[in-house]
N, C-alpha and C. Protein backbone atom coordinates (compact mmCIF):
# COMPACT_ATOMS: atom_id res chain seq x y z
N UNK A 1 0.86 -1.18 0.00
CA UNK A 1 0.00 0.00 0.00
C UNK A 1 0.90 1.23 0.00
N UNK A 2 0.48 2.14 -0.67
CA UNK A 2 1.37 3.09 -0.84
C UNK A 2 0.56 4.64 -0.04
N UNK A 3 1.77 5.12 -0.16
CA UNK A 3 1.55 6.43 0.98
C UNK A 3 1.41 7.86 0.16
N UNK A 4 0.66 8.92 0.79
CA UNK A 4 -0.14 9.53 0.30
C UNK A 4 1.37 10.56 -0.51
N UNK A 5 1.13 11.51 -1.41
CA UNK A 5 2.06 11.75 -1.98
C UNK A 5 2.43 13.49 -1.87
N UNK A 6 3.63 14.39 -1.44
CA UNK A 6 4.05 15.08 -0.63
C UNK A 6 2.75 16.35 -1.75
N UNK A 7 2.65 16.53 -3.10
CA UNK A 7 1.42 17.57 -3.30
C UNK A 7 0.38 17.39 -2.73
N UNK A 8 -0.35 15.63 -2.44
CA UNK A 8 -1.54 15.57 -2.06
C UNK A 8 -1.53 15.78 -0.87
N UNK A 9 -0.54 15.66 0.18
CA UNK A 9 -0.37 16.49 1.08
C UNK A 9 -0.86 17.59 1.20
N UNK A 10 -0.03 18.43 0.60
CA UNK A 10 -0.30 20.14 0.55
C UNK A 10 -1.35 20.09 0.66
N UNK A 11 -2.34 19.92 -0.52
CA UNK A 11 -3.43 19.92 -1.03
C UNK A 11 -4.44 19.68 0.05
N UNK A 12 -4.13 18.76 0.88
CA UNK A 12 -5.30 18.01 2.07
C UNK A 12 -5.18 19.57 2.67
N UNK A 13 -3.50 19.77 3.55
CA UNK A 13 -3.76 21.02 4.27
C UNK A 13 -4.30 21.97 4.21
N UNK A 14 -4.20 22.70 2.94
CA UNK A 14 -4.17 24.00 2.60
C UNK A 14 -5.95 23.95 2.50
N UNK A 15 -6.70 22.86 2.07
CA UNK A 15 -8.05 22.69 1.97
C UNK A 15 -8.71 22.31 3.06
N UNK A 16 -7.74 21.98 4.33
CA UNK A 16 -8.52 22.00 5.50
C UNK A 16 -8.57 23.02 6.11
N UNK A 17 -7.24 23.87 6.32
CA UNK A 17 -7.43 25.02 6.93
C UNK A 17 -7.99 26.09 6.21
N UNK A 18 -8.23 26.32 5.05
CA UNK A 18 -9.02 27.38 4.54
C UNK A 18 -10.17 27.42 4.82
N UNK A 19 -11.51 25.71 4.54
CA UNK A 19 -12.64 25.52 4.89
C UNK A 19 -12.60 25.91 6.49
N UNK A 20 -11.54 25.94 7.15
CA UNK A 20 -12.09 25.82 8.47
C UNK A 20 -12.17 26.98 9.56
N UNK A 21 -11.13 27.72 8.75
CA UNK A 21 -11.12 29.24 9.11
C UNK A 21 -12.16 30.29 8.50
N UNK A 22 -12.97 29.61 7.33
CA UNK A 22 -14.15 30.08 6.95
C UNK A 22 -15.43 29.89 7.84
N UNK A 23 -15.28 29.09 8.33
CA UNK A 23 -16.36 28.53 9.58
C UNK A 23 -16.10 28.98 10.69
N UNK A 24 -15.05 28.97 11.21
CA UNK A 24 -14.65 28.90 12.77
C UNK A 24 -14.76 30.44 13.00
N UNK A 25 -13.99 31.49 11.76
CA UNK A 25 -13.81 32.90 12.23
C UNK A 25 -14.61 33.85 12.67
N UNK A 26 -16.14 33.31 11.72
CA UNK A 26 -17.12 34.09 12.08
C UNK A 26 -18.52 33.33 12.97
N UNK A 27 -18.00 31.84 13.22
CA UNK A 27 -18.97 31.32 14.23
C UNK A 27 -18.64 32.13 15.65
N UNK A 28 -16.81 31.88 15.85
CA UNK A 28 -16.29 32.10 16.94
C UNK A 28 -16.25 33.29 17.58
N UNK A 29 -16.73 34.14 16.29
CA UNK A 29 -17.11 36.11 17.14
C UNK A 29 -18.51 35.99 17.31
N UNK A 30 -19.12 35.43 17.44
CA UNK A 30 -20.88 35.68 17.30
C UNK A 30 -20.93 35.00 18.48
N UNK A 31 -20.16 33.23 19.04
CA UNK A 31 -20.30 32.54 19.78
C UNK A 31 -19.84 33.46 20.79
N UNK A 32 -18.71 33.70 21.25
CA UNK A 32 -17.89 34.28 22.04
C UNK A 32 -17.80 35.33 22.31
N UNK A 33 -18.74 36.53 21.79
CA UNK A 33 -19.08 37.76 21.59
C UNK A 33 -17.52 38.58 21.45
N UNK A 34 -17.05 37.99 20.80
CA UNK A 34 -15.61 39.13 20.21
C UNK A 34 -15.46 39.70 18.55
N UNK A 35 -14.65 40.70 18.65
CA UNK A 35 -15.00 41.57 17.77
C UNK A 35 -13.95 40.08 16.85
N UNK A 36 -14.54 40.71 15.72
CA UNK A 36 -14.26 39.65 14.98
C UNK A 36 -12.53 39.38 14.15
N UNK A 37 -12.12 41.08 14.61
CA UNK A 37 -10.57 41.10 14.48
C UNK A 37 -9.77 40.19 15.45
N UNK A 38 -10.27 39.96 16.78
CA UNK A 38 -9.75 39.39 17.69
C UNK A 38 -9.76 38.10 17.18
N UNK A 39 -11.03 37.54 16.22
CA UNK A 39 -11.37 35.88 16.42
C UNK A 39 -10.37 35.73 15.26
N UNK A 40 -10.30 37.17 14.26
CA UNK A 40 -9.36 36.32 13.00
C UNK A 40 -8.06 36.50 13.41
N UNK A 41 -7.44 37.02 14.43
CA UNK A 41 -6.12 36.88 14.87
C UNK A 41 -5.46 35.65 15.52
N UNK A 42 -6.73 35.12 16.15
CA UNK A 42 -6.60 33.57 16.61
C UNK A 42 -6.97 32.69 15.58
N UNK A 43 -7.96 33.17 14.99
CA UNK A 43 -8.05 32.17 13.63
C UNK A 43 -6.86 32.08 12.96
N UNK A 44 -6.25 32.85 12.30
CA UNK A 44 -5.12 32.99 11.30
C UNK A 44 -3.88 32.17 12.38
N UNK A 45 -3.31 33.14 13.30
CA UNK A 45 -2.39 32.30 14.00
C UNK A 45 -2.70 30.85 14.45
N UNK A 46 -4.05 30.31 14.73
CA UNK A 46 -4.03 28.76 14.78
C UNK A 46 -4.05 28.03 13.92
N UNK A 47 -4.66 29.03 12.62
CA UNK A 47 -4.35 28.24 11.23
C UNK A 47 -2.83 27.84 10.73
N UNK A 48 -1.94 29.17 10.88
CA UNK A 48 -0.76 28.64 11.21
C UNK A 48 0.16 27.76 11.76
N UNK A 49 -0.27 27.58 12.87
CA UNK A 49 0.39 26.77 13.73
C UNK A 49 -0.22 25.39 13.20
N UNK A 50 -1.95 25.08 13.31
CA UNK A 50 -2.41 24.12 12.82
C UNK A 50 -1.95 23.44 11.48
N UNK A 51 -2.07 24.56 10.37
CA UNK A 51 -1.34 23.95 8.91
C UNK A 51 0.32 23.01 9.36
N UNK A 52 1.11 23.73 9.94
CA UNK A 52 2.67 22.85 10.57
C UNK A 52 2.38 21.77 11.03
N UNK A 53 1.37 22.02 12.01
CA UNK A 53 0.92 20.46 12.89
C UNK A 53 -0.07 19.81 12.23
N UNK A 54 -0.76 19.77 11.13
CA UNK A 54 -1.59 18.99 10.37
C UNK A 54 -0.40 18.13 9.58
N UNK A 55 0.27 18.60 9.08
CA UNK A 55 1.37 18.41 7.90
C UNK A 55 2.31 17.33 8.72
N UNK A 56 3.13 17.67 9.88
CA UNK A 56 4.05 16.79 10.74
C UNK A 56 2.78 15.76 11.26
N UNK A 57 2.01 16.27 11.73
CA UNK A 57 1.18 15.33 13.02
C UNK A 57 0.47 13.96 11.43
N UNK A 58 -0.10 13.96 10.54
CA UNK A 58 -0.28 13.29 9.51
C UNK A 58 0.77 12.27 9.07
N UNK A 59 1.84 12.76 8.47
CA UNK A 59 3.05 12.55 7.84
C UNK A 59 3.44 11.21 8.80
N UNK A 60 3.81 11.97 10.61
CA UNK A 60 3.60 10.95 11.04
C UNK A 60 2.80 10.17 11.84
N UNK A 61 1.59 10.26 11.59
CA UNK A 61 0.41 9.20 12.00
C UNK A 61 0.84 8.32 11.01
N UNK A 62 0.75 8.17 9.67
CA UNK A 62 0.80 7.62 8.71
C UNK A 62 2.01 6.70 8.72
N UNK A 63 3.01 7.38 9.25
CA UNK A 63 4.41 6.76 9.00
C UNK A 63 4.53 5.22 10.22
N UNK A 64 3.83 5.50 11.08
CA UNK A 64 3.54 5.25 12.33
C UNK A 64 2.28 3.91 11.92
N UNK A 65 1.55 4.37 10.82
CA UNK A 65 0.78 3.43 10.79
C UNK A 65 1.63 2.13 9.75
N UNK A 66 1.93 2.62 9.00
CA UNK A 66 2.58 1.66 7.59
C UNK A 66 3.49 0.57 8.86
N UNK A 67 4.52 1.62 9.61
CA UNK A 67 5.49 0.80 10.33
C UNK A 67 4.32 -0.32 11.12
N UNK A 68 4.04 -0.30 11.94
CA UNK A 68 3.49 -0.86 12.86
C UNK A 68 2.04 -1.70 12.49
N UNK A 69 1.54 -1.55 11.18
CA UNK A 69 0.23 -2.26 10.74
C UNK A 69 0.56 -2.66 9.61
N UNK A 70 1.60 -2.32 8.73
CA UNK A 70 1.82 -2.52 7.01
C UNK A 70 0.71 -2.13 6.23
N UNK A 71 0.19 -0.87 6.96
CA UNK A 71 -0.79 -0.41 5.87
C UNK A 71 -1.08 1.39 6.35
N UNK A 72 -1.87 1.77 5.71
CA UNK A 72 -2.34 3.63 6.09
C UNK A 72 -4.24 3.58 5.74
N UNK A 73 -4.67 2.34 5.82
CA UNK A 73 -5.83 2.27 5.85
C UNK A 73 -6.82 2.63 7.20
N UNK A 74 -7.58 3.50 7.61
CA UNK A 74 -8.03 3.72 8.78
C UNK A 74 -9.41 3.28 9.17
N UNK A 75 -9.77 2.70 9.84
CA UNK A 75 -10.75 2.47 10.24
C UNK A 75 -11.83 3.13 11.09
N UNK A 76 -12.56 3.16 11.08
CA UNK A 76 -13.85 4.20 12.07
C UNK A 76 -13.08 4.75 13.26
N UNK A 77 -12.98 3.62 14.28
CA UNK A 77 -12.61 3.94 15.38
C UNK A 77 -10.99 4.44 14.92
N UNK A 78 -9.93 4.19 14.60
CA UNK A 78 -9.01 4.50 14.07
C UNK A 78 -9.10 6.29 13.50
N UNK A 79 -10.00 6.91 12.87
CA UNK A 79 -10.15 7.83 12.60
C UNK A 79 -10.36 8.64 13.99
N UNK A 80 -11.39 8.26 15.08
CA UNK A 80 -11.75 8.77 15.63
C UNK A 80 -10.86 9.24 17.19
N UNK A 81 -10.11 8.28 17.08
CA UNK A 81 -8.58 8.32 17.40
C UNK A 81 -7.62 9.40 16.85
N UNK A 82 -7.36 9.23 16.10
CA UNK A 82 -6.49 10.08 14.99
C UNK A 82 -7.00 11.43 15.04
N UNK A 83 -8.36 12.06 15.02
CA UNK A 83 -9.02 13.49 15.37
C UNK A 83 -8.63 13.60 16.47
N UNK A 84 -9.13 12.77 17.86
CA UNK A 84 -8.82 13.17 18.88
C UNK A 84 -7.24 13.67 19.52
N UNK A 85 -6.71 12.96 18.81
CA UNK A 85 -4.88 13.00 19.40
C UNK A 85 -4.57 13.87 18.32
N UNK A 86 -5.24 14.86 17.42
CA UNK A 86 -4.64 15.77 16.20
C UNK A 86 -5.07 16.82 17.39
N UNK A 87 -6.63 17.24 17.93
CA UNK A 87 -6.43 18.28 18.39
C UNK A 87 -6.11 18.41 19.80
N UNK A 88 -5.53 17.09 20.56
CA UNK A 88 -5.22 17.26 22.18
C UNK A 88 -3.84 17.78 21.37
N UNK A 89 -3.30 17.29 20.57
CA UNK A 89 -1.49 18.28 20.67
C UNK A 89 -1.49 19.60 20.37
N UNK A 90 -2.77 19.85 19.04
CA UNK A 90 -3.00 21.20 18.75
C UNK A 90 -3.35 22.20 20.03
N UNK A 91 -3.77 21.52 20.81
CA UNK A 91 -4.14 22.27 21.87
C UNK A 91 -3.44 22.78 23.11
N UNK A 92 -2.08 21.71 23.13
CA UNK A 92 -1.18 22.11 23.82
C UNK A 92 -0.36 22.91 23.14
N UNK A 93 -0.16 23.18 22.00
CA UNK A 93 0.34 24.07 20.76
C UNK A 93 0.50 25.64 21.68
N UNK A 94 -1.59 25.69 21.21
CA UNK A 94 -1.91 26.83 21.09
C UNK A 94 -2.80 27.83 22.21
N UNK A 95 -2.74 26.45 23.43
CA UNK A 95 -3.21 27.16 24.53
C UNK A 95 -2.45 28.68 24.84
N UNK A 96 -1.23 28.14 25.30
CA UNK A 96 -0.40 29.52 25.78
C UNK A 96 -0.54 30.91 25.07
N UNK A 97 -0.34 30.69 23.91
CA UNK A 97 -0.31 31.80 23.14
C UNK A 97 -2.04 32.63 23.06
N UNK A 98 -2.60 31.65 22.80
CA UNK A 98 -4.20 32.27 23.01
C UNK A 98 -4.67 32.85 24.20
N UNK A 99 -4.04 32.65 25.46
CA UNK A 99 -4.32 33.17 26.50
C UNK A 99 -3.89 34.81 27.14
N UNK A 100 -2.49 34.53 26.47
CA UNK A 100 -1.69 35.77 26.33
C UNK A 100 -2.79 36.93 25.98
N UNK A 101 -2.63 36.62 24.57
CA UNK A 101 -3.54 37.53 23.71
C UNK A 101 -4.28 37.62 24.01
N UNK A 102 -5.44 36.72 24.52
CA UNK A 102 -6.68 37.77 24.93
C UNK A 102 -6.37 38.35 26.51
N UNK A 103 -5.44 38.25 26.74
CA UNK A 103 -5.70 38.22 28.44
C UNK A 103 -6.06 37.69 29.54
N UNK A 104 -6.07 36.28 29.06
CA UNK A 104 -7.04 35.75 30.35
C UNK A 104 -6.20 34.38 30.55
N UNK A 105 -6.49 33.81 31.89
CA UNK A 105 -6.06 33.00 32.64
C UNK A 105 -5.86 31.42 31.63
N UNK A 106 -5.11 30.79 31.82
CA UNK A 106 -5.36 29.76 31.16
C UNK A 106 -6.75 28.71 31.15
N UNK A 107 -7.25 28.53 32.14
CA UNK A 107 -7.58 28.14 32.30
C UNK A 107 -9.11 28.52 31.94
N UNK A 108 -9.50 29.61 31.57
CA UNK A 108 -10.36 30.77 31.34
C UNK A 108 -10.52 30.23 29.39
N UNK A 109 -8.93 30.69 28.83
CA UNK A 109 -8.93 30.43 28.15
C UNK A 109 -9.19 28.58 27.47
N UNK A 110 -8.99 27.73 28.13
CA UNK A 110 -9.02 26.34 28.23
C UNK A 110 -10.75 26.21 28.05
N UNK A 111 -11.31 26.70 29.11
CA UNK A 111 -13.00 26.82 28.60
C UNK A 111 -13.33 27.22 27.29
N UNK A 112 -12.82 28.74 26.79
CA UNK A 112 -13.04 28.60 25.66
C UNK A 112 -12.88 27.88 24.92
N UNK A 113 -11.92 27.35 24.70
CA UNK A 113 -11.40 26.77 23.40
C UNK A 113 -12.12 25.25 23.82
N UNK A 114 -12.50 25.05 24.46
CA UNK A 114 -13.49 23.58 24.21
C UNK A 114 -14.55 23.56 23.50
N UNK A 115 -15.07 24.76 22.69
CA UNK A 115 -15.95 24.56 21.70
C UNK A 115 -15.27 24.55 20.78
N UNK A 116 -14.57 25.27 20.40
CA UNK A 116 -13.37 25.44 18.94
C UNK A 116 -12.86 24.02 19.10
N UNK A 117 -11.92 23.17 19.78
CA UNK A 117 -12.24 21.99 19.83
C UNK A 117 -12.77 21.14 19.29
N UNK A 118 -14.06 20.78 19.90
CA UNK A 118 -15.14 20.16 19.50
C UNK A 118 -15.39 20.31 18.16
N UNK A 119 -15.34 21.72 17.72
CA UNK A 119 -15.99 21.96 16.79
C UNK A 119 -14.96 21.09 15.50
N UNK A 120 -13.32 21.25 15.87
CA UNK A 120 -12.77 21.02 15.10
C UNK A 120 -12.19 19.48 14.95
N UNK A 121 -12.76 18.69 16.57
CA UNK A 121 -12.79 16.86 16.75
C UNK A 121 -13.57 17.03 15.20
N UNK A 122 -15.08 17.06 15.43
CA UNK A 122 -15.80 16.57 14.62
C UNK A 122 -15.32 17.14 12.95
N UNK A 123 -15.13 18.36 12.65
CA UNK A 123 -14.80 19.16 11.46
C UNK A 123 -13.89 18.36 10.80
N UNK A 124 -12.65 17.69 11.69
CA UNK A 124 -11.23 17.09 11.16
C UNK A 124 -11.98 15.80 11.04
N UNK A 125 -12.76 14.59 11.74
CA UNK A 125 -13.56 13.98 11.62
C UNK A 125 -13.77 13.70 9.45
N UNK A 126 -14.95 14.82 9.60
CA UNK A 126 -15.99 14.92 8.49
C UNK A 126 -14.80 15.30 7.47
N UNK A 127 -13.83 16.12 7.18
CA UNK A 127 -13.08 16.71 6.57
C UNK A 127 -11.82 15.34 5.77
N UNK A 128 -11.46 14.35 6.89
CA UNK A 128 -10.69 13.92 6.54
C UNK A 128 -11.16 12.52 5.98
N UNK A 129 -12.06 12.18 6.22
CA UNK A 129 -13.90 10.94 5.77
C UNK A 129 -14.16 11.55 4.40
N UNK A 130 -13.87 12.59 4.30
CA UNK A 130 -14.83 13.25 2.69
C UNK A 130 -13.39 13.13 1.56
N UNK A 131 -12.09 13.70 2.23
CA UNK A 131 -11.09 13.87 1.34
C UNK A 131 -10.95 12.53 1.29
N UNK A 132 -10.83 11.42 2.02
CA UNK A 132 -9.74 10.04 1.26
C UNK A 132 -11.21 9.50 0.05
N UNK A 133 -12.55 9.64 0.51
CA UNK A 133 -13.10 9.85 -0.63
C UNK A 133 -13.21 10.54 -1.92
N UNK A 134 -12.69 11.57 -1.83
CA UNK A 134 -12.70 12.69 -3.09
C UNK A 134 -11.34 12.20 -3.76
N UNK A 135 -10.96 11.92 -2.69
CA UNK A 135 -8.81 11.86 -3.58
C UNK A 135 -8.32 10.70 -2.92
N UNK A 136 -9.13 9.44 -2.83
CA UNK A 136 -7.95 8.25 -2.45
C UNK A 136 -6.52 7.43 -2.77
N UNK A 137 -6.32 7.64 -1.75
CA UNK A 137 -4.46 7.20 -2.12
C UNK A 137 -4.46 6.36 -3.12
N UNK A 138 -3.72 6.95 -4.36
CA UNK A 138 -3.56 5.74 -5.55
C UNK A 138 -2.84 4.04 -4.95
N UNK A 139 -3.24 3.07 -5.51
CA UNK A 139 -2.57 1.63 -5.03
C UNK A 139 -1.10 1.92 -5.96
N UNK A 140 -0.08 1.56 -5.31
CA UNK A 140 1.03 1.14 -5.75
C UNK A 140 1.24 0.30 -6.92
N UNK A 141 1.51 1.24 -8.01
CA UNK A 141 1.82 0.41 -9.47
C UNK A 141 3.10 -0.75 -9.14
N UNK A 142 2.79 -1.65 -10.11
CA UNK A 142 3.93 -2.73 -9.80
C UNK A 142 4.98 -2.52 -10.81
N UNK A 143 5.42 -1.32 -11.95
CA UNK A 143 6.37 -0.94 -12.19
C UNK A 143 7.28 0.19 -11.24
N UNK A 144 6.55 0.43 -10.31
CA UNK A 144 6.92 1.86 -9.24
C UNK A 144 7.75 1.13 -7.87
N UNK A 145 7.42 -0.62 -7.95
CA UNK A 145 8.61 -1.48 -7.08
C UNK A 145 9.53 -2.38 -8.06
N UNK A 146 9.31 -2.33 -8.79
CA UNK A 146 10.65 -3.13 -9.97
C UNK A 146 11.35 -1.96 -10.03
């Protein structure tokens, strides 16, 4: 089984974090009652940080899976796994810095961000279920191992 390929990469990222900063920027000022410069400053900077850690945290789930299963095929629960442990690291990422900025306690901030979270368990969920459908990993030609 062969592994996903370093454009279709890009491609996954750059199409997750765009859809998701389209959603999140202006749910998260209406939810949270902040002006909406504030939500796209955290939007943009977590998109940042998130695009790095989508890209490494993938690369090696994947690498991690081939080694240890001989395959990158995921299964339900396997997916649901894989969301969960994408945004507990994202979250240790981007706690600190989000707290700073708005001012508030970590822990203050930690409440917030359990809807953004959530929102983004399930989002990375639905997002990453729709792409291996839209664009599934080509099978390994048998002139591409000779």
């Amino acid at each position: 089984m062969s592994m996903r390929s370093f454009p279709d990469r890009i491609r996954h990222t750059v199409m997750f974090e765009i859809i998701g900063l389209a959603l999140v920027i202006p749910g998260g000022a209406m939810l949270f009652d902040l002006p909406a410069t504030h939500m796209g400053v955290i939007g943009v900077g977590s998109a940042t940080v998130a695009t790095l850690w989508n890209f490494v945290y993938n690369l090696g789930f994947d690498h991690a899976m081939l080694r240890f299963a001989g395959h990158t095929r995921k299964s339900l629960t396997l997916r649901v796994l894989h969301a969960l442990l994408f945004e507990g690291g994202l979250l240790v990422l981007l706690l600190p810095p989000m707290a700073w900025y708005l001012g508030l306690g970590l822990w203050e901030t930690f409440v917030m961000d359990l809807a953004i979270v959530v929102f983004y368990v399930v989002y990375a969920f639905l997002f990453n279920l729709a792409y291996d459908r839209v664009f599934p990993v080509p099978a390994r030609s048998r002139l591409a191992v000779a």
